[in-house]
C-alpha atoms as a PDB file:
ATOM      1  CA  UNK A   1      12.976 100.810 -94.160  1.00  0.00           C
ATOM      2  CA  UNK A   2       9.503 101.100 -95.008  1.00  0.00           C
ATOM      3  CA  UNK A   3       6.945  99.435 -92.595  1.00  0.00           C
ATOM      4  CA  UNK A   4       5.184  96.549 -94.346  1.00  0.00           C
ATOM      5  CA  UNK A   5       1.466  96.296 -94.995  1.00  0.00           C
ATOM      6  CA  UNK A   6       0.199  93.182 -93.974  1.00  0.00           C
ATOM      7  CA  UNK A   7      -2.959  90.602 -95.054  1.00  0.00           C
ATOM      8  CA  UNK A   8      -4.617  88.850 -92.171  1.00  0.00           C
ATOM      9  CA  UNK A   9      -6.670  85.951 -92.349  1.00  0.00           C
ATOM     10  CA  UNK A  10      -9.887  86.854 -90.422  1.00  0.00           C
ATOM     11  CA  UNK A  11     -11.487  83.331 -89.294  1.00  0.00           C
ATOM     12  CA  UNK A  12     -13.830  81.860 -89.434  1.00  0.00           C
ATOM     13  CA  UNK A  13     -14.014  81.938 -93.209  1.00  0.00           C
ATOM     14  CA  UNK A  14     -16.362  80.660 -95.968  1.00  0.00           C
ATOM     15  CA  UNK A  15     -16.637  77.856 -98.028  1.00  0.00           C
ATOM     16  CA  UNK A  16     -12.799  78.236 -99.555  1.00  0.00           C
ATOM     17  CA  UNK A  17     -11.493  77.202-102.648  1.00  0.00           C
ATOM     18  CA  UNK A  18      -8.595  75.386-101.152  1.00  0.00           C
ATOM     19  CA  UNK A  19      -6.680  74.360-104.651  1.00  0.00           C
ATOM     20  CA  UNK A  20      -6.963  78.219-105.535  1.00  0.00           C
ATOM     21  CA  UNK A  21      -5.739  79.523-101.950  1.00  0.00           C
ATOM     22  CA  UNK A  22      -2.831  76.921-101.929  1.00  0.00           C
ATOM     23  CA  UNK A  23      -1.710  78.000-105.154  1.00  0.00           C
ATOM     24  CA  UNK A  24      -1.824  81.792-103.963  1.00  0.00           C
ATOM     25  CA  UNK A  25      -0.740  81.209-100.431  1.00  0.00           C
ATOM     26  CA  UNK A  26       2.647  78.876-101.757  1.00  0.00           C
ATOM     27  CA  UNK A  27       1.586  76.263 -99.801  1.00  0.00           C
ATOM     28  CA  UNK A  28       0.452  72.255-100.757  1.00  0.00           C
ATOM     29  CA  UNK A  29      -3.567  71.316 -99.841  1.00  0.00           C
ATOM     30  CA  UNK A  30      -3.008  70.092 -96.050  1.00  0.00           C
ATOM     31  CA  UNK A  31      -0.676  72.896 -95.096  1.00  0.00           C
ATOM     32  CA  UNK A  32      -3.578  75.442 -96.663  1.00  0.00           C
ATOM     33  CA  UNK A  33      -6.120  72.493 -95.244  1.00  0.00           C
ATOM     34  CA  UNK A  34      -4.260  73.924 -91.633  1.00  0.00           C
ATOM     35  CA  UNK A  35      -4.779  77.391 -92.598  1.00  0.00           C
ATOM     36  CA  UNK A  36      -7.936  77.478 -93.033  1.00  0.00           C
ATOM     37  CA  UNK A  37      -9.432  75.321 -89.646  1.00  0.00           C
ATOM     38  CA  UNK A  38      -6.787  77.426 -87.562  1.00  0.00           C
ATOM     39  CA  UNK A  39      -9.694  79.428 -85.546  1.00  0.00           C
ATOM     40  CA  UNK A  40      -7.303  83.014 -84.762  1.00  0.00           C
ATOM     41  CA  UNK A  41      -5.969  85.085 -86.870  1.00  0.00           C
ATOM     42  CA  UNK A  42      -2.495  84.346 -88.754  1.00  0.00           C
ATOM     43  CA  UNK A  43       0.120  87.350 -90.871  1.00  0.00           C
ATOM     44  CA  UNK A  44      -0.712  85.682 -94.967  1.00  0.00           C
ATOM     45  CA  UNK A  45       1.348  88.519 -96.842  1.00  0.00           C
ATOM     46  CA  UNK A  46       3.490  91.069 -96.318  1.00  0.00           C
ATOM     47  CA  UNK A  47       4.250  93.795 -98.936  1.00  0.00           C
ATOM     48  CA  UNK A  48       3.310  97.358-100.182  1.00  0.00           C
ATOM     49  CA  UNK A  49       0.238  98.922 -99.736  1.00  0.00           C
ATOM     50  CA  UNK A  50      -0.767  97.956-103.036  1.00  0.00           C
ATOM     51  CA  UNK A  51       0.314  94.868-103.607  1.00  0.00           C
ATOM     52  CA  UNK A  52      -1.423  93.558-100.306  1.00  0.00           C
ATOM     53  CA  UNK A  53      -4.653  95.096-101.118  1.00  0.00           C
ATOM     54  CA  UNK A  54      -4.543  92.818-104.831  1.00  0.00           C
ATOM     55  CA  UNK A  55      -3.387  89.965-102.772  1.00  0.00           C
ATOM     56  CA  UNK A  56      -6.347  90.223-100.073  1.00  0.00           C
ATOM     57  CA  UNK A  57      -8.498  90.437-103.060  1.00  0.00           C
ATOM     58  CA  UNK A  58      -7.262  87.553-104.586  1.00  0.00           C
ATOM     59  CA  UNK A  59      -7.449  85.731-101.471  1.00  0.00           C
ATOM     60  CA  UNK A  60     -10.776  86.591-100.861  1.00  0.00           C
ATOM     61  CA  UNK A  61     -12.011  85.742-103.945  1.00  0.00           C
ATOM     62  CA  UNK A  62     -11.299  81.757-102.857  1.00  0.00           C
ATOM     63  CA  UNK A  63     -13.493  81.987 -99.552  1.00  0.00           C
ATOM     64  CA  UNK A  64     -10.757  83.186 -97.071  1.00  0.00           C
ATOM     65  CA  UNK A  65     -11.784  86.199 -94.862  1.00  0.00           C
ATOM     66  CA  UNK A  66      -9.087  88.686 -94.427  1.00  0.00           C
ATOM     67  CA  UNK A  67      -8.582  91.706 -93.888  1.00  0.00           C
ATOM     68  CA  UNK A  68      -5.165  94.713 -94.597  1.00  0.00           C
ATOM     69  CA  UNK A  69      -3.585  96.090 -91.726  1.00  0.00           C
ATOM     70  CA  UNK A  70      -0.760  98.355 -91.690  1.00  0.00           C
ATOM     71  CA  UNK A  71       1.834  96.525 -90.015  1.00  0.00           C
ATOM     72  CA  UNK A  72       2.799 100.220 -87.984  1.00  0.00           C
ATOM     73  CA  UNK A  73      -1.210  99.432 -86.118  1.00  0.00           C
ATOM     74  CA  UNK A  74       0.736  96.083 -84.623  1.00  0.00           C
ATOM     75  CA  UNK A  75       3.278  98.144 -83.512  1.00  0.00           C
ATOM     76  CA  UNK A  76       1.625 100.850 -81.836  1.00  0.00           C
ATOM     77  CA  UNK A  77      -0.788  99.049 -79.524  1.00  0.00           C
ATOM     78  CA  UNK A  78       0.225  99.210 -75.953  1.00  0.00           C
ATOM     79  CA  UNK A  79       1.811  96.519 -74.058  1.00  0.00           C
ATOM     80  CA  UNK A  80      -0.179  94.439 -71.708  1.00  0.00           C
ATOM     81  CA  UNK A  81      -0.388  96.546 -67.988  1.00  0.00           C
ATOM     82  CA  UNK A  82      -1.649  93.591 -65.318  1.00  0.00           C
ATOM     83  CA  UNK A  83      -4.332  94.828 -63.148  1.00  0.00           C
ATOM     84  CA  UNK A  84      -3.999  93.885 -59.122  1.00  0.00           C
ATOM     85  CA  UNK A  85      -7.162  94.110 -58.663  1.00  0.00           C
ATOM     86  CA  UNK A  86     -11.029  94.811 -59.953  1.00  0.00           C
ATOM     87  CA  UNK A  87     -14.081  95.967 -58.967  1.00  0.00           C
ATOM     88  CA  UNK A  88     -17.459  97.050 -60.391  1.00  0.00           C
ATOM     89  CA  UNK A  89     -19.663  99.640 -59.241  1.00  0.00           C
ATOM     90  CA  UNK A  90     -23.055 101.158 -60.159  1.00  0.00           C
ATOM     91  CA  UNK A  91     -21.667 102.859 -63.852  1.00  0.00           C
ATOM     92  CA  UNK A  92     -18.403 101.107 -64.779  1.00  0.00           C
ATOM     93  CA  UNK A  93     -15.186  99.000 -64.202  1.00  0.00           C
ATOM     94  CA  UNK A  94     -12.376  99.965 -61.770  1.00  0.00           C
ATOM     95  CA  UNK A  95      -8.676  98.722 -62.125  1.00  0.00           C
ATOM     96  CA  UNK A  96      -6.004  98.875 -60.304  1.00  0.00           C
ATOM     97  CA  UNK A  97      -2.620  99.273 -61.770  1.00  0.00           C
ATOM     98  CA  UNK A  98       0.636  99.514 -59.896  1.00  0.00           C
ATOM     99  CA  UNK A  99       0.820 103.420 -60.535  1.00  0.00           C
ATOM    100  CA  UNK A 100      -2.938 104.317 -61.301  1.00  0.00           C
ATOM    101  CA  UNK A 101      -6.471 103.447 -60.533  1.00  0.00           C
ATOM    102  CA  UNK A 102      -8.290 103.417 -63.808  1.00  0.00           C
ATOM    103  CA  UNK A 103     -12.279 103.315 -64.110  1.00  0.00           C
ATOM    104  CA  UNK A 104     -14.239 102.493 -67.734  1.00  0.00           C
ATOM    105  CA  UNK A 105     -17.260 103.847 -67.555  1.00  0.00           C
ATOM    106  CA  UNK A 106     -20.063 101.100 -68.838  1.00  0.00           C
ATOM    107  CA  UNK A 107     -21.017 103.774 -72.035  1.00  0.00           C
ATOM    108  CA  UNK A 108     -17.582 102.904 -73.485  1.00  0.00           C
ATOM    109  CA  UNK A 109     -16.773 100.860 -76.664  1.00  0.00           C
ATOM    110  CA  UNK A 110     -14.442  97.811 -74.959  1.00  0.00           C
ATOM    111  CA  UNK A 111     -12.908  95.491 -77.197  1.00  0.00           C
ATOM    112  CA  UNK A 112     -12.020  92.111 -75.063  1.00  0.00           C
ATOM    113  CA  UNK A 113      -9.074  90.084 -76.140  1.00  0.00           C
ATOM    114  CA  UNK A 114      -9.074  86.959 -74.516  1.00  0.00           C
ATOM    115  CA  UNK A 115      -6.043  83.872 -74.782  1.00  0.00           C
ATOM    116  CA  UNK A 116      -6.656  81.031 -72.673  1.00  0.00           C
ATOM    117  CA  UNK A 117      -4.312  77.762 -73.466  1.00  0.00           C
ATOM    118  CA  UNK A 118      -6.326  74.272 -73.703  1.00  0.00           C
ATOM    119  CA  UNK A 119      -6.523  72.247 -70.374  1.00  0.00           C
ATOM    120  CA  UNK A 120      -3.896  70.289 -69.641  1.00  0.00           C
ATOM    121  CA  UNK A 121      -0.842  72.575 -71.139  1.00  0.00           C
ATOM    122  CA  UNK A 122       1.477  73.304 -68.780  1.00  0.00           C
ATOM    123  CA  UNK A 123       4.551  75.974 -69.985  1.00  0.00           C
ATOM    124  CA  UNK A 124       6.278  78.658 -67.223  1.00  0.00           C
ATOM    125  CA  UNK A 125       8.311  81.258 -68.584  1.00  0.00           C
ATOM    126  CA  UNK A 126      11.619  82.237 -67.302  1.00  0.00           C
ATOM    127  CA  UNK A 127      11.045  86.278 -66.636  1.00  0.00           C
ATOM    128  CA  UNK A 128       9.501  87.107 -63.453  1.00  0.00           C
ATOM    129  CA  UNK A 129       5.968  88.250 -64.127  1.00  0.00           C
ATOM    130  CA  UNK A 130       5.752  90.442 -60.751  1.00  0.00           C
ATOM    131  CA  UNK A 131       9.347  91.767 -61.289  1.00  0.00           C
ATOM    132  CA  UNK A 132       8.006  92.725 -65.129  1.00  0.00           C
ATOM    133  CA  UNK A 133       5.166  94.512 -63.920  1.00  0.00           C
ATOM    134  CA  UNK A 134       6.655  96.122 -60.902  1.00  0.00           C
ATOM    135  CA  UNK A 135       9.367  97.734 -63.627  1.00  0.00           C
ATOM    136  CA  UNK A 136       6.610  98.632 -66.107  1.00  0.00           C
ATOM    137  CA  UNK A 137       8.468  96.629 -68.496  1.00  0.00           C
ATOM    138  CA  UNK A 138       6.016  96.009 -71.568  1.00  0.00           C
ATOM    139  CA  UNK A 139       7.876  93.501 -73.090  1.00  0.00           C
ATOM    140  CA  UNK A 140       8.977  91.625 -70.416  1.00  0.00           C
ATOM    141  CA  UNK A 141       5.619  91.802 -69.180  1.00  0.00           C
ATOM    142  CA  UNK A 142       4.760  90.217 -72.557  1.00  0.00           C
ATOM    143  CA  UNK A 143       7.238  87.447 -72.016  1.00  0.00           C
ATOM    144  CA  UNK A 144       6.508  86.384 -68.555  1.00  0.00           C
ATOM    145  CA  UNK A 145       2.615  86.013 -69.174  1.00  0.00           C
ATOM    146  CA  UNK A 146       3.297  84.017 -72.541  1.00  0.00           C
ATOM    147  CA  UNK A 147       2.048  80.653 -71.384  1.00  0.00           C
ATOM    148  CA  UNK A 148      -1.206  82.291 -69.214  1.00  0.00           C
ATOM    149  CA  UNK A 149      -4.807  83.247 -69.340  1.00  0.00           C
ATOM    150  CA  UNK A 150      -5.301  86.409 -69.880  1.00  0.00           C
ATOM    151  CA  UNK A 151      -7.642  89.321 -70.560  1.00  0.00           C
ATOM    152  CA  UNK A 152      -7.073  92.125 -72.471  1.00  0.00           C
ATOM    153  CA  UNK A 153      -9.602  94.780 -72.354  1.00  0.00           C
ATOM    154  CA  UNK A 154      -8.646  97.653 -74.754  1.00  0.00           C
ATOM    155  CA  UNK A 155     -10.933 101.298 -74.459  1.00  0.00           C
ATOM    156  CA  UNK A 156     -10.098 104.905 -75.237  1.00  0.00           C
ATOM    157  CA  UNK A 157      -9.069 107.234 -72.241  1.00  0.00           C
ATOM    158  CA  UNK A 158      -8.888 110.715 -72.577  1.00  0.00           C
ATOM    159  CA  UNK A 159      -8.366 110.623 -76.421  1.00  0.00           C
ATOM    160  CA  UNK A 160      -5.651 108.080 -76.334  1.00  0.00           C
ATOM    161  CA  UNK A 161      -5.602 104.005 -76.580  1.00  0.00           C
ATOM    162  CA  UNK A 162      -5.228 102.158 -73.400  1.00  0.00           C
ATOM    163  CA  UNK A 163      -4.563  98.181 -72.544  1.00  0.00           C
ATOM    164  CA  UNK A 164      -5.236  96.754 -69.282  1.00  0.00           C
ATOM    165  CA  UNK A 165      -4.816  93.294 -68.836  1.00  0.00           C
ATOM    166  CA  UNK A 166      -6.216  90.790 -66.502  1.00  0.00           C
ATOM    167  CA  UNK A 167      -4.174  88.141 -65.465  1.00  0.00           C
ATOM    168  CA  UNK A 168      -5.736  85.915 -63.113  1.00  0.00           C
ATOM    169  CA  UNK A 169      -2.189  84.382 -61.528  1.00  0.00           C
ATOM    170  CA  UNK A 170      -1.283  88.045 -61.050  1.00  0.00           C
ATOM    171  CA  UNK A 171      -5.024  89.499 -59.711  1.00  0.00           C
ATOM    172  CA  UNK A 172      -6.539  89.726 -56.205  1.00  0.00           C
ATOM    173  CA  UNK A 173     -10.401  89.076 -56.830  1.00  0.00           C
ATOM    174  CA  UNK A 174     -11.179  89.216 -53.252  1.00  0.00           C
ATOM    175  CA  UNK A 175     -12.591  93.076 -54.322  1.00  0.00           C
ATOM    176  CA  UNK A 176     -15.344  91.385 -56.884  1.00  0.00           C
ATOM    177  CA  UNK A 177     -17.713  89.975 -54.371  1.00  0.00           C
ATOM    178  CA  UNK A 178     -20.199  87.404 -55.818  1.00  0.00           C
ATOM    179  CA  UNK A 179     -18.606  87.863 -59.020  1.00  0.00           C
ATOM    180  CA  UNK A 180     -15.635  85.606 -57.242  1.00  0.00           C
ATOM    181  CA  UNK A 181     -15.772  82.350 -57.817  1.00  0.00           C
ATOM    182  CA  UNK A 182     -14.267  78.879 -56.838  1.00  0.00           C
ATOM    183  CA  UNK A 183     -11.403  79.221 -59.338  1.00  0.00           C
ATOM    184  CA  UNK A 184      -9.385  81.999 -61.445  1.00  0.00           C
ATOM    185  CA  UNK A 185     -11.418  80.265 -64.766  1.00  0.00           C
ATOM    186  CA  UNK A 186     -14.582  80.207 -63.686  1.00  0.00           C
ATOM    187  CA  UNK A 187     -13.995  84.222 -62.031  1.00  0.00           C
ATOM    188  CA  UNK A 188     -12.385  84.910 -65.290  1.00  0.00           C
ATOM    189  CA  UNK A 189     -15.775  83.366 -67.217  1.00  0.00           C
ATOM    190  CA  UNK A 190     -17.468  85.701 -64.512  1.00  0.00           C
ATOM    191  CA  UNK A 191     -15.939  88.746 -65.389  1.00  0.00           C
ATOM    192  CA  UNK A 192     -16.628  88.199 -68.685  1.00  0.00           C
ATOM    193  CA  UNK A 193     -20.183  87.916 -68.938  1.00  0.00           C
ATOM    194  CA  UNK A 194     -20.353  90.368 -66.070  1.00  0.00           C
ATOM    195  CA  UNK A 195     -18.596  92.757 -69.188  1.00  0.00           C
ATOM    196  CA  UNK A 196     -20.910  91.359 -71.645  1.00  0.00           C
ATOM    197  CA  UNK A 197     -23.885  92.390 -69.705  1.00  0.00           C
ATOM    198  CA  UNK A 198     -23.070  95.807 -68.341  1.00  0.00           C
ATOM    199  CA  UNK A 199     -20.692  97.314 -71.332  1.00  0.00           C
ATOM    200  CA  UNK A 200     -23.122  98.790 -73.870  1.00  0.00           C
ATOM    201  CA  UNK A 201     -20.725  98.408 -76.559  1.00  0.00           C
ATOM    202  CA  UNK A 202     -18.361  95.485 -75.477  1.00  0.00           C
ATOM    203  CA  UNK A 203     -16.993  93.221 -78.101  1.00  0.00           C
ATOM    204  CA  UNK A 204     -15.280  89.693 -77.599  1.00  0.00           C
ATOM    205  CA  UNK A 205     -12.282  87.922 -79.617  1.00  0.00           C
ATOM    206  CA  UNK A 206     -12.123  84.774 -77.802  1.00  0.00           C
ATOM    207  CA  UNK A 207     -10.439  83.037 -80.862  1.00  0.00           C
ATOM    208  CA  UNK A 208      -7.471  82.375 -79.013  1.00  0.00           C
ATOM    209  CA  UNK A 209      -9.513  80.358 -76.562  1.00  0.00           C
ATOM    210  CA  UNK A 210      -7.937  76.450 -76.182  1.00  0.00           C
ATOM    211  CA  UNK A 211      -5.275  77.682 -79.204  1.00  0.00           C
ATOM    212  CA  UNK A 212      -1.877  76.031 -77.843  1.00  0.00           C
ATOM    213  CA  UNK A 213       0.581  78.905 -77.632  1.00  0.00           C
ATOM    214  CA  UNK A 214       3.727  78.284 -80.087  1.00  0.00           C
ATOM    215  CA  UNK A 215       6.844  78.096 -79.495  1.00  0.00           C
ATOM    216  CA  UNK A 216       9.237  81.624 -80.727  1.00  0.00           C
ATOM    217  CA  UNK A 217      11.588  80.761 -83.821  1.00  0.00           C
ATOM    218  CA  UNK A 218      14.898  80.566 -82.311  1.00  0.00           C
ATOM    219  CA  UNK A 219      18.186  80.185 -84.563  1.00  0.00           C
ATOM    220  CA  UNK A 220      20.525  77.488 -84.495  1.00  0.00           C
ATOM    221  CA  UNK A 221      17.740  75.733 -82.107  1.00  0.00           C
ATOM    222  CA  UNK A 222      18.238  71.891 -82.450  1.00  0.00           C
ATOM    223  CA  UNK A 223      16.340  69.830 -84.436  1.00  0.00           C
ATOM    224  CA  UNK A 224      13.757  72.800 -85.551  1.00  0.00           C
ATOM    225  CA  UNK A 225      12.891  72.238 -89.590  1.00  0.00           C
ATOM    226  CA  UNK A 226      12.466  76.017 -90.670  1.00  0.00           C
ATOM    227  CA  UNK A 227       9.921  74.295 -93.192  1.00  0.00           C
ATOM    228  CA  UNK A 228       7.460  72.958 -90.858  1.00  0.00           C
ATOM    229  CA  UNK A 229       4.988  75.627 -90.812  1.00  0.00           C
ATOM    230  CA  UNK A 230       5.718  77.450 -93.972  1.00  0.00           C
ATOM    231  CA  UNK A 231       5.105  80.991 -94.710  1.00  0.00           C
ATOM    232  CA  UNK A 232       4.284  83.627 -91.671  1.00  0.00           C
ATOM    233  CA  UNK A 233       3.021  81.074 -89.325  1.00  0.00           C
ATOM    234  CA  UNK A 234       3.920  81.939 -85.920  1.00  0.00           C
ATOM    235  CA  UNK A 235       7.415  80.328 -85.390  1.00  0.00           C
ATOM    236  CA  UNK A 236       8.936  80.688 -88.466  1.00  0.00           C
ATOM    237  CA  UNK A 237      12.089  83.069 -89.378  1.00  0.00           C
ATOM    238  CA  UNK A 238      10.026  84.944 -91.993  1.00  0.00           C
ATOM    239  CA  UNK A 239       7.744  85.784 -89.692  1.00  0.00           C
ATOM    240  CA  UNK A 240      10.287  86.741 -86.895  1.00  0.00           C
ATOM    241  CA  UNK A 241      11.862  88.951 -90.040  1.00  0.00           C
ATOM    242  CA  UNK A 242       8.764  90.940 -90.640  1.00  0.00           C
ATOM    243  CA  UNK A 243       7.800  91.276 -86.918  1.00  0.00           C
ATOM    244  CA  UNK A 244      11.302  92.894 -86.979  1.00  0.00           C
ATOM    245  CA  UNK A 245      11.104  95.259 -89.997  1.00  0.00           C
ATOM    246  CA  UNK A 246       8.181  96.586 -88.117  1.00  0.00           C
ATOM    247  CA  UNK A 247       9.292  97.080 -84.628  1.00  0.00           C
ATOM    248  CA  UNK A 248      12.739  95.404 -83.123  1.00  0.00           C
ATOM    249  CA  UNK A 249      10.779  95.480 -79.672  1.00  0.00           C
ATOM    250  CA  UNK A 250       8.082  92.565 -82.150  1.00  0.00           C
ATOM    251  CA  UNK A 251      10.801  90.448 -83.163  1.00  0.00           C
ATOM    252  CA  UNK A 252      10.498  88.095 -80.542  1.00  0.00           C
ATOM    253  CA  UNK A 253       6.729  88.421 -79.216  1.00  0.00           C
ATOM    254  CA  UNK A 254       5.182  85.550 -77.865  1.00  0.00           C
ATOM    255  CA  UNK A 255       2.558  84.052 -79.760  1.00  0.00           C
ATOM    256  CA  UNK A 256      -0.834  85.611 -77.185  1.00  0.00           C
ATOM    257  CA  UNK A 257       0.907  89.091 -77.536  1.00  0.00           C
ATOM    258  CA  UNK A 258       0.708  89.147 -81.462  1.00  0.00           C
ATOM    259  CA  UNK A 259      -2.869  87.567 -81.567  1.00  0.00           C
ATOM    260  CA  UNK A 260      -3.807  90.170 -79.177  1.00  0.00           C
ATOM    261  CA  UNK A 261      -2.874  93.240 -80.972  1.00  0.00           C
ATOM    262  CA  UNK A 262      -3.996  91.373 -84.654  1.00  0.00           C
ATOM    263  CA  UNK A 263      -7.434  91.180 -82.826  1.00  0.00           C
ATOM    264  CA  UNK A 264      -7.206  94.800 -82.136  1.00  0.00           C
ATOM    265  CA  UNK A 265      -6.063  95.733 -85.162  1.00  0.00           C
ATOM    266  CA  UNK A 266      -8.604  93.958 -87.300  1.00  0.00           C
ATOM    267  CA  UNK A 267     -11.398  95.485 -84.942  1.00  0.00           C
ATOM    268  CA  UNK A 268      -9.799  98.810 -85.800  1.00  0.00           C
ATOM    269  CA  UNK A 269     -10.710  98.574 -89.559  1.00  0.00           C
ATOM    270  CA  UNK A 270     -14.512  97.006 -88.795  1.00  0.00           C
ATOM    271  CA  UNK A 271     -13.477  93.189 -90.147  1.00  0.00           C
ATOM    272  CA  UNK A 272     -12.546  91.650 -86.473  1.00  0.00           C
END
């Protein structure tokens, strides 16, 4: 089966015709009204090549920003690795991963990625993240950090993409010095700007900031109205059936794993 091209939406977006986009989306005024305040980025279409490029043209035309991604970009981005622990040093970044040490140099282009759920929200998943990591299981990695704050810091190494992750429940920050702080958020908000000021060419996506995780589609799941968020909105079985067609290992992604490699992949064709 051929691997779908999708359309993202690319928020924020313009002024939008929202009669027009409703019309072309399939969708009545409030659930397009929904579309277009969500702040992160969402699948819209999912078709040929050519037929996706008309459609993000058409889309585009009514105010929406997006953007056409082959859906094979979603699938090849690496799966989150946790770090242990941090430090930085007079030119870049170290890591340390269960198997490696890794160091970013501050010259290199860094995309951030960075999911955060809105105070108060409280969700634990059922996969043990250290057990996950300590197997080097991507996807189970994926599914046991689905409800936390996270960092994903993505950068070329030795002429091949790499992910590391920083996850404060699973990071020692002891190694970071001042940078440490009273709590993981504010060491996390640390880190950051400690990235924004020493990275030459660092770039942050913090649309997923305060976004409320969704729940996974889940069949035969009681009470769940297939129609409630219509079209590829995360949680829906259309979506679930073209996360599949692209990857069976995307099928069932949390919602923080998909934004994060959309965000990548929109960065990768210059409209993230």
């Amino acid at each position: 089966m051929e691997i779908p091209t999708l359309v993202l939406s690319d928020p924020p977006h313009g002024i939008v015709d929202v009669s027009t986009a409703a019309e072309l989306l399939g969708l009545d005024l409030a659930g397009t009204r929904l579309k277009v305040k969500f702040p992160a980025p969402e699948v819209l279409s999912s078709s040929e090549a050519d037929e996706a490029v008309q459609f993000a043209k058409e889309l585009g035309a009514t105010g929406l920003n997006v953007a056409v991604v082959d859906g094979a970009k979603l699938a090849n981005v690496p799966w989150p690795s946790p770090v242990s622990s941090l430090a930085f040093d007079a030119d870049g970044l170290t890591a340390s991963l269960p198997d490696e040490d890794v160091h970013i140099s501050f010259g290199q282009r860094i995309l951030g990625v960075y999911c955060k759920p809105p105070a108060g929200f409280a969700m634990e998943s059922s996969v043990s993240a250290p057990d996950a990591v300590a197997r080097g299981d991507g996807p189970a990695i994926a599914e046991a950090i689905q409800w936390m704050s996270n960092l994903d810091l993505y950068f070329m190494d030795a002429g091949r993409q790499r992910r590391i992750s920083i996850v404060p429940k699973l990071a020692d920050f002891s190694s970071l010095g001042e940078l440490r702080r009273t709590t993981p958020a504010e060491t996390m908000r640390a880190i950051i700007g400690e990235c924004e000021r020493c990275f030459r060419k660092f770039e942050l996506d913090a649309r997923l900031v305060d976004v409320r995780p969704r729940a996974r589609f889940v069949m035969g799941e009681a009470g769940f109205n297939p129609d409630l968020r219509k079209r590829y909105s995360f949680g829906t079985l259309l979506l679930c059936h073209i996360l599949d067609s692209i990857s069976e290992e995307l099928r069932d992604v949390p919602q923080y794993e998909l934004g994060s490699r959309m965000a990548h992949a929109l960065s990768e064709t210059g409209s993230g």
